[in-house]
N, C-alpha and C. Protein backbone atom coordinates (compact mmCIF):
# COMPACT_ATOMS: atom_id res chain seq x y z
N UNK A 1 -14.68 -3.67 7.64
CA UNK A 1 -13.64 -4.10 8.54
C UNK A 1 -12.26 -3.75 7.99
N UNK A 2 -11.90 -4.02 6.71
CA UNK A 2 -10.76 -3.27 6.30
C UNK A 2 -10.49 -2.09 6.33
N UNK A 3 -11.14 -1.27 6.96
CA UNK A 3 -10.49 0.38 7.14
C UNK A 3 -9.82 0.26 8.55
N UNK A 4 -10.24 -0.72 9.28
CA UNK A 4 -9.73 -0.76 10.68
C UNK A 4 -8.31 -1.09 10.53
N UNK A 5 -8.00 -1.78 9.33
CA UNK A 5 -6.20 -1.63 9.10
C UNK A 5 -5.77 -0.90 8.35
N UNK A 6 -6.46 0.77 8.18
CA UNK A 6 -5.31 1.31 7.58
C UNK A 6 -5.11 2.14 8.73
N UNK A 7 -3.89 2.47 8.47
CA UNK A 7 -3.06 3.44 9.50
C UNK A 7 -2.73 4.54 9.24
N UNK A 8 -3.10 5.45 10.30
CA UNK A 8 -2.88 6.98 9.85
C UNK A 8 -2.07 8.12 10.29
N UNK A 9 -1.72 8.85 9.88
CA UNK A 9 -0.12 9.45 10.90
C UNK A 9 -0.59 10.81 10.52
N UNK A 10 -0.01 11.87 11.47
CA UNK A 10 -0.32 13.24 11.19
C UNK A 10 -0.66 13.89 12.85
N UNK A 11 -0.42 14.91 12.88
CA UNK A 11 -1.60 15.79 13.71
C UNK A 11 -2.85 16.49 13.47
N UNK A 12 -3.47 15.04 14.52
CA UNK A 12 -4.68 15.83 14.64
C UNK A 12 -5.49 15.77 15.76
N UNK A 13 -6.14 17.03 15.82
CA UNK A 13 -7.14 17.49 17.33
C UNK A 13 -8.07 17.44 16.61
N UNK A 14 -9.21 16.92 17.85
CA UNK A 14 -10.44 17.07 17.40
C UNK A 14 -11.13 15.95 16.29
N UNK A 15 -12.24 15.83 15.66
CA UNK A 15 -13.08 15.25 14.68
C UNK A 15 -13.27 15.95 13.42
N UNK A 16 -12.32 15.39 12.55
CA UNK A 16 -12.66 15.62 11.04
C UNK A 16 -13.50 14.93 9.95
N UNK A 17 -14.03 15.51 9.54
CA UNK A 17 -14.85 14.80 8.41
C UNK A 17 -14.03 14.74 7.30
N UNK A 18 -14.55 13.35 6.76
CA UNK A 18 -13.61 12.80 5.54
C UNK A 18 -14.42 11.86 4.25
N UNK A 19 -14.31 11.61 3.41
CA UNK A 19 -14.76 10.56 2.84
C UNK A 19 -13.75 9.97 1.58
N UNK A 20 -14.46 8.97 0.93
CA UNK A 20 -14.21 7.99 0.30
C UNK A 20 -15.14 7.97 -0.98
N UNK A 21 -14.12 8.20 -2.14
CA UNK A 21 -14.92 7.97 -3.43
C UNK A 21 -14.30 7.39 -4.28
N UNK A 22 -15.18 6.77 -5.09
CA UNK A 22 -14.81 5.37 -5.95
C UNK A 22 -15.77 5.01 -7.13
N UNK A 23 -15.36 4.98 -8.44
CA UNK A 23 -16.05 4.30 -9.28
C UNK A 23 -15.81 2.89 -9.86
N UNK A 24 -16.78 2.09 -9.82
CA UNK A 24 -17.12 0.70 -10.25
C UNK A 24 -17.00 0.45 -11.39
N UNK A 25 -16.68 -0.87 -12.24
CA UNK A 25 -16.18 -1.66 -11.26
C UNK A 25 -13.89 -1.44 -11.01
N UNK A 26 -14.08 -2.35 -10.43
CA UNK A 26 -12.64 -1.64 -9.42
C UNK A 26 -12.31 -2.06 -8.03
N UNK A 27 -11.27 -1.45 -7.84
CA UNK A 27 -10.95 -1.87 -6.43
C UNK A 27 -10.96 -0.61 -5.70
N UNK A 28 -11.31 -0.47 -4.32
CA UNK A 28 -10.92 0.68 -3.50
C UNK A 28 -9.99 0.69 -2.41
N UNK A 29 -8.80 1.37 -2.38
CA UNK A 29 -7.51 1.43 -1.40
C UNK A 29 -7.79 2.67 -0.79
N UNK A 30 -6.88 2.69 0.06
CA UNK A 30 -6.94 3.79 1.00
C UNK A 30 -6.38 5.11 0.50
N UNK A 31 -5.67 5.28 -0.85
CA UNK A 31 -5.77 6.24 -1.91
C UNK A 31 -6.91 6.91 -2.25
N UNK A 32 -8.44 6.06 -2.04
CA UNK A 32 -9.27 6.71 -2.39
C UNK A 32 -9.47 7.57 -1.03
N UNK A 33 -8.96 7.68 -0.37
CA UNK A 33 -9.86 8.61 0.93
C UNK A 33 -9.35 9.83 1.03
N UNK A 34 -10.22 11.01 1.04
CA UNK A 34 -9.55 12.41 0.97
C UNK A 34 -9.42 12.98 2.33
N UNK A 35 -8.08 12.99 2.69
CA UNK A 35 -7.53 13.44 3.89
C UNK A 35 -7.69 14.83 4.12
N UNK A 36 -8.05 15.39 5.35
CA UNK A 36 -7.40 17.02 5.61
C UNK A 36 -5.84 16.91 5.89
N UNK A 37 -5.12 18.23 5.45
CA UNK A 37 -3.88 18.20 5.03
C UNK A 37 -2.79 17.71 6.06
N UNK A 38 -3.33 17.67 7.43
CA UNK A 38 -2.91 17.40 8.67
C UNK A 38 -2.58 15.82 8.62
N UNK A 39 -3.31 14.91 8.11
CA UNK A 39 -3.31 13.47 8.37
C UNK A 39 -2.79 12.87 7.10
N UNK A 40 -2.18 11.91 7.22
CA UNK A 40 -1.31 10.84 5.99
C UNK A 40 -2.09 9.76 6.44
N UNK A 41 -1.40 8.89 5.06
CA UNK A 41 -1.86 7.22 5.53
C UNK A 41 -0.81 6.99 4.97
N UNK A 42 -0.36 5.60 5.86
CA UNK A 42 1.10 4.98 5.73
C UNK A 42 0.69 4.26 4.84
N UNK A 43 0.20 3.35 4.50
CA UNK A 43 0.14 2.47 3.06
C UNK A 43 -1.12 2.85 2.58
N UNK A 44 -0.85 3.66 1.04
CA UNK A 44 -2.00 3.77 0.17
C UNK A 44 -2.71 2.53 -0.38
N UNK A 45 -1.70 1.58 -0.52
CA UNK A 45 -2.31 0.37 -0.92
C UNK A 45 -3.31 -0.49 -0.06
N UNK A 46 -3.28 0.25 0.85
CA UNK A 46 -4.17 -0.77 1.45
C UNK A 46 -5.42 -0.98 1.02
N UNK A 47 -5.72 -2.58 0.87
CA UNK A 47 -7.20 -2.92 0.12
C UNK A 47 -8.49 -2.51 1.05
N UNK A 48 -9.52 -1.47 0.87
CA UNK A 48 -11.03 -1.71 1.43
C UNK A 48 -12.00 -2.19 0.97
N UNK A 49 -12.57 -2.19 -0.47
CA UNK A 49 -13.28 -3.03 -0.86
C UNK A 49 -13.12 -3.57 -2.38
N UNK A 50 -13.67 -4.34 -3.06
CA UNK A 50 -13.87 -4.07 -4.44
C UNK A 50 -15.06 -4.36 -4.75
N UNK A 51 -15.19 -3.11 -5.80
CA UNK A 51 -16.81 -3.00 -6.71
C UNK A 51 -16.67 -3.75 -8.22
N UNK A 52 -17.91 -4.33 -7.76
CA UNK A 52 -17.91 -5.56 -9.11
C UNK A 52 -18.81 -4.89 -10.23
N UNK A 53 -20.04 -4.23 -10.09
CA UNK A 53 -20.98 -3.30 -10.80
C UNK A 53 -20.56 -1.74 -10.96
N UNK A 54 -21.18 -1.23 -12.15
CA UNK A 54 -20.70 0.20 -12.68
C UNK A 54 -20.97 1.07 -11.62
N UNK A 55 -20.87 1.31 -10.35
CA UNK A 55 -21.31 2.11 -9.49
C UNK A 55 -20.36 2.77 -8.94
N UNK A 56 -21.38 4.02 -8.45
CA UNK A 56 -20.36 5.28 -7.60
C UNK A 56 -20.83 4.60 -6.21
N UNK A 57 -19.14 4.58 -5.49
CA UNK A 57 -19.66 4.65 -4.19
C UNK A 57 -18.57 5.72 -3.12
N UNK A 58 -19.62 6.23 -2.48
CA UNK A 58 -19.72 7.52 -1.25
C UNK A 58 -19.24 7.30 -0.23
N UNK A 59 -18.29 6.98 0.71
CA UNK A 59 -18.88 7.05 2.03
C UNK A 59 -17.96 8.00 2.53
N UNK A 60 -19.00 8.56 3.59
CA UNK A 60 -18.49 9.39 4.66
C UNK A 60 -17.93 9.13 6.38
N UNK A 61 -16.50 9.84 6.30
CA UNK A 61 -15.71 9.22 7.34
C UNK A 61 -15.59 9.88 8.76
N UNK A 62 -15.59 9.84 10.10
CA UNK A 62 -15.08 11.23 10.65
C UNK A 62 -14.05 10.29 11.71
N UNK A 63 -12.81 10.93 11.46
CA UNK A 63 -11.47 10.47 11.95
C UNK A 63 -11.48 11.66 13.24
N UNK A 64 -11.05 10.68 14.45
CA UNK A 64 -10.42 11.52 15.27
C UNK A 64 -9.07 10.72 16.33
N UNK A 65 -8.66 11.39 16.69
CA UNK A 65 -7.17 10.44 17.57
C UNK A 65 -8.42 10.49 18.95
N UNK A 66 -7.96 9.24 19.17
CA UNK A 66 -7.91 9.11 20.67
C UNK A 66 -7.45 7.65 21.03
N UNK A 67 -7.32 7.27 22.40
CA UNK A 67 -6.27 5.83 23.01
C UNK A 67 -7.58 5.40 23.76
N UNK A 68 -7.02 3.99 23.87
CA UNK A 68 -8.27 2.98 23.98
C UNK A 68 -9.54 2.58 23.25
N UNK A 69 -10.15 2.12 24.43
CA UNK A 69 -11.28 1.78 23.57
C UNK A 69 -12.57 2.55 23.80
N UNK A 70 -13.26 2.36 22.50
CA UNK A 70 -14.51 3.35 23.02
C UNK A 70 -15.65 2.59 22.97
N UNK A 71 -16.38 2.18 23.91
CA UNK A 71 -17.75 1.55 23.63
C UNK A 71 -18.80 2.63 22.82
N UNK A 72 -19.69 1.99 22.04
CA UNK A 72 -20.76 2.86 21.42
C UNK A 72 -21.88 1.86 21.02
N UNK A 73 -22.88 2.28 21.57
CA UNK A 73 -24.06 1.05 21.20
C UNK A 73 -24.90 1.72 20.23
N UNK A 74 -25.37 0.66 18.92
CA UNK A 74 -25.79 0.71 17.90
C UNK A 74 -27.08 1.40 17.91
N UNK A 75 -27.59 1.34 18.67
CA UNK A 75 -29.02 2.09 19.41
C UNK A 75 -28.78 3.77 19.34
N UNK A 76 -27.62 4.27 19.69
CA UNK A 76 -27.41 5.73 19.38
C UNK A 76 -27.05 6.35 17.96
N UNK A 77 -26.88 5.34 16.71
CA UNK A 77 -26.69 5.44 16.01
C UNK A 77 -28.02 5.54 14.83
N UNK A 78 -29.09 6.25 15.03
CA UNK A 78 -29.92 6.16 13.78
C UNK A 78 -30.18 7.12 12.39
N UNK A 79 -29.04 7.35 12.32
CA UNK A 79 -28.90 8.17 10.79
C UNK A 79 -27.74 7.57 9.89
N UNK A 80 -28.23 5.90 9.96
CA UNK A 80 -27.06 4.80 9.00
C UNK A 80 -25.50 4.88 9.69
N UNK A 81 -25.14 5.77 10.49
CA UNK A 81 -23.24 5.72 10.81
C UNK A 81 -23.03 4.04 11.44
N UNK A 82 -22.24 3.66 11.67
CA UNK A 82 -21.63 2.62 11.37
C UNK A 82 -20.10 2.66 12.60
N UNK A 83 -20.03 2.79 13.51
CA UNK A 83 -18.96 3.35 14.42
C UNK A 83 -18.22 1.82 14.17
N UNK A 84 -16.80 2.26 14.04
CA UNK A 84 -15.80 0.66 14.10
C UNK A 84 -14.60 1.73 14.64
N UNK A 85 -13.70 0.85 15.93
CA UNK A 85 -12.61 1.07 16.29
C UNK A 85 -11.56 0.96 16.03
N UNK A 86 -10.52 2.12 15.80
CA UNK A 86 -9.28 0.64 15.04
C UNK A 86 -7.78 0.02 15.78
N UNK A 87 -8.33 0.09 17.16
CA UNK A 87 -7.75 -0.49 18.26
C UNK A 87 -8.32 -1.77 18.25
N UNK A 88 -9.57 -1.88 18.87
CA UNK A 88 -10.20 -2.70 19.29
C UNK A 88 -10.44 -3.92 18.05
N UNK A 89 -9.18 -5.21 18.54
CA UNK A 89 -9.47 -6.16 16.88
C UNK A 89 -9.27 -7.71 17.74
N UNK A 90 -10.30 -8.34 18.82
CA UNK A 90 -9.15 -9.04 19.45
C UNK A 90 -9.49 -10.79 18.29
N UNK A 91 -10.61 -10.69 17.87
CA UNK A 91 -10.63 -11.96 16.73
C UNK A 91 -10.20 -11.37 15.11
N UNK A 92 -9.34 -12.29 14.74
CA UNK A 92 -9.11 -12.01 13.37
C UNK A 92 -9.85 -12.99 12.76
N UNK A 93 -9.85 -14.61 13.13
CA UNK A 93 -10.54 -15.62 12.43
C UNK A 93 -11.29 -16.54 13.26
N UNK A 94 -11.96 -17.38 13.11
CA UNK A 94 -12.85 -18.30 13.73
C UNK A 94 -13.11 -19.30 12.67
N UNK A 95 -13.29 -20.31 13.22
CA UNK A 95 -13.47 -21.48 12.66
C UNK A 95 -14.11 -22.28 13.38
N UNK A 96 -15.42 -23.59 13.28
CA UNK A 96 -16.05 -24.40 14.12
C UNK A 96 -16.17 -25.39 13.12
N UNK A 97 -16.30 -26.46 13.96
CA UNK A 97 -16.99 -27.48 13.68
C UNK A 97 -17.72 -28.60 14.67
N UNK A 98 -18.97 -29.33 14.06
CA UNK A 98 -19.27 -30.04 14.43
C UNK A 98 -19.21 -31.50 14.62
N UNK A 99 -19.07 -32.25 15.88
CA UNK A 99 -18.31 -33.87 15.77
C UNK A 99 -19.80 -34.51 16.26
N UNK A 100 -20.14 -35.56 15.84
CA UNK A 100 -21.13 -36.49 16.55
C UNK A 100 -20.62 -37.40 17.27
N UNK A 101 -20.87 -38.22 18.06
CA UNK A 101 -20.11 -39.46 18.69
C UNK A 101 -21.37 -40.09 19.51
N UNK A 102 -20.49 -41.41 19.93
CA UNK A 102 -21.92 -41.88 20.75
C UNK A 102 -22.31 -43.56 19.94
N UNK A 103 -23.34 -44.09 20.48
CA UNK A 103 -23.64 -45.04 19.69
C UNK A 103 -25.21 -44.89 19.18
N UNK A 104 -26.02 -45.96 18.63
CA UNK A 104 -27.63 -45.42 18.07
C UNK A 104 -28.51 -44.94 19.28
N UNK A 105 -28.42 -45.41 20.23
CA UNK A 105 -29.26 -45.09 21.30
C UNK A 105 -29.09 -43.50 21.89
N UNK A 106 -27.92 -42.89 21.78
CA UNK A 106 -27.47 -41.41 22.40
C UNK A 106 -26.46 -41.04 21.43
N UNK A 107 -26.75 -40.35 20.68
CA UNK A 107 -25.86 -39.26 20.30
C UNK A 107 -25.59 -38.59 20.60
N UNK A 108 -24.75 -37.79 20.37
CA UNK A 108 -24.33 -36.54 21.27
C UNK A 108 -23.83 -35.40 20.20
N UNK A 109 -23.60 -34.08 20.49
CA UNK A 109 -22.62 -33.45 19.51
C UNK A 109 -21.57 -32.72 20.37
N UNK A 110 -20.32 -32.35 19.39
CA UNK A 110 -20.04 -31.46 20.23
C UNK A 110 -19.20 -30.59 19.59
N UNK A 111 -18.91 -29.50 19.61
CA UNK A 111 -18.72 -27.91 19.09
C UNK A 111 -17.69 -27.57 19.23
N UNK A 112 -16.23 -27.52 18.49
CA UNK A 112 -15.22 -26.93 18.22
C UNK A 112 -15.38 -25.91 17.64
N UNK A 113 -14.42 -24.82 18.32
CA UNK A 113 -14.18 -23.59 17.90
C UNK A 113 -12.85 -23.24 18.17
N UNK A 114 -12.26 -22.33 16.73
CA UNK A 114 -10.83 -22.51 16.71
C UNK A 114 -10.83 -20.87 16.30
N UNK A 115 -9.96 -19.96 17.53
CA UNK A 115 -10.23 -18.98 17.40
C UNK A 115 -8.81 -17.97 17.09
């Protein structure tokens, strides 16, 4: 979910392939991602994950511009890709809880959600 806030500036047409490399343990920012020469990122600092164990980690990216939103169902996806939009963000947090009320004979519950 944190790649969906980094931001990227440049021209570009079309779908580029990109990735992300990183050795453990450590943190990974958006410094680690190797751009084609066309595209920037406005804050390198931005945090994506951190690795707690001695490990290499890989991943592969493919950036392209486009406006709106794009539906894509997980079902077309079976060679591990992982599609995330970085428009499309309309919950940042959620929170619930549960209240009982009532007396011994009927309880009841009821379900707050704070969105």
């Amino acid at each position: 979910m944190n790649l969906k806030e980094i931001v990227l500036g440049g021209n570009l047409y079309g779908t580029r392939n990109t990735f992300i490399c990183a050795k453990g343990p450590g943190y990974v920012t958006a410094q680690d991602i190797i751009l084609p020469p066309s595209v920037e990122i406005v804050d390198n600092t931005q945090h994506v994950a951190g690795l707690t164990e001695p490990i290499d980690l890989c991943i592969g990216l493919q950036i392209e511009r486009n406006r709106g939103y794009g539906i894509k169902t997980p079902k077309n996806f079976h060679d591990g890709s992982y599609p995330i939009d970085a428009i499309f963000m309309p919950v940042r947090n959620a929170n619930h809880s549960i209240h009982c009320y009532g007396n011994d004979n009927e309880k009841q519950e009821i379900l707050f959600l704070e969105i």
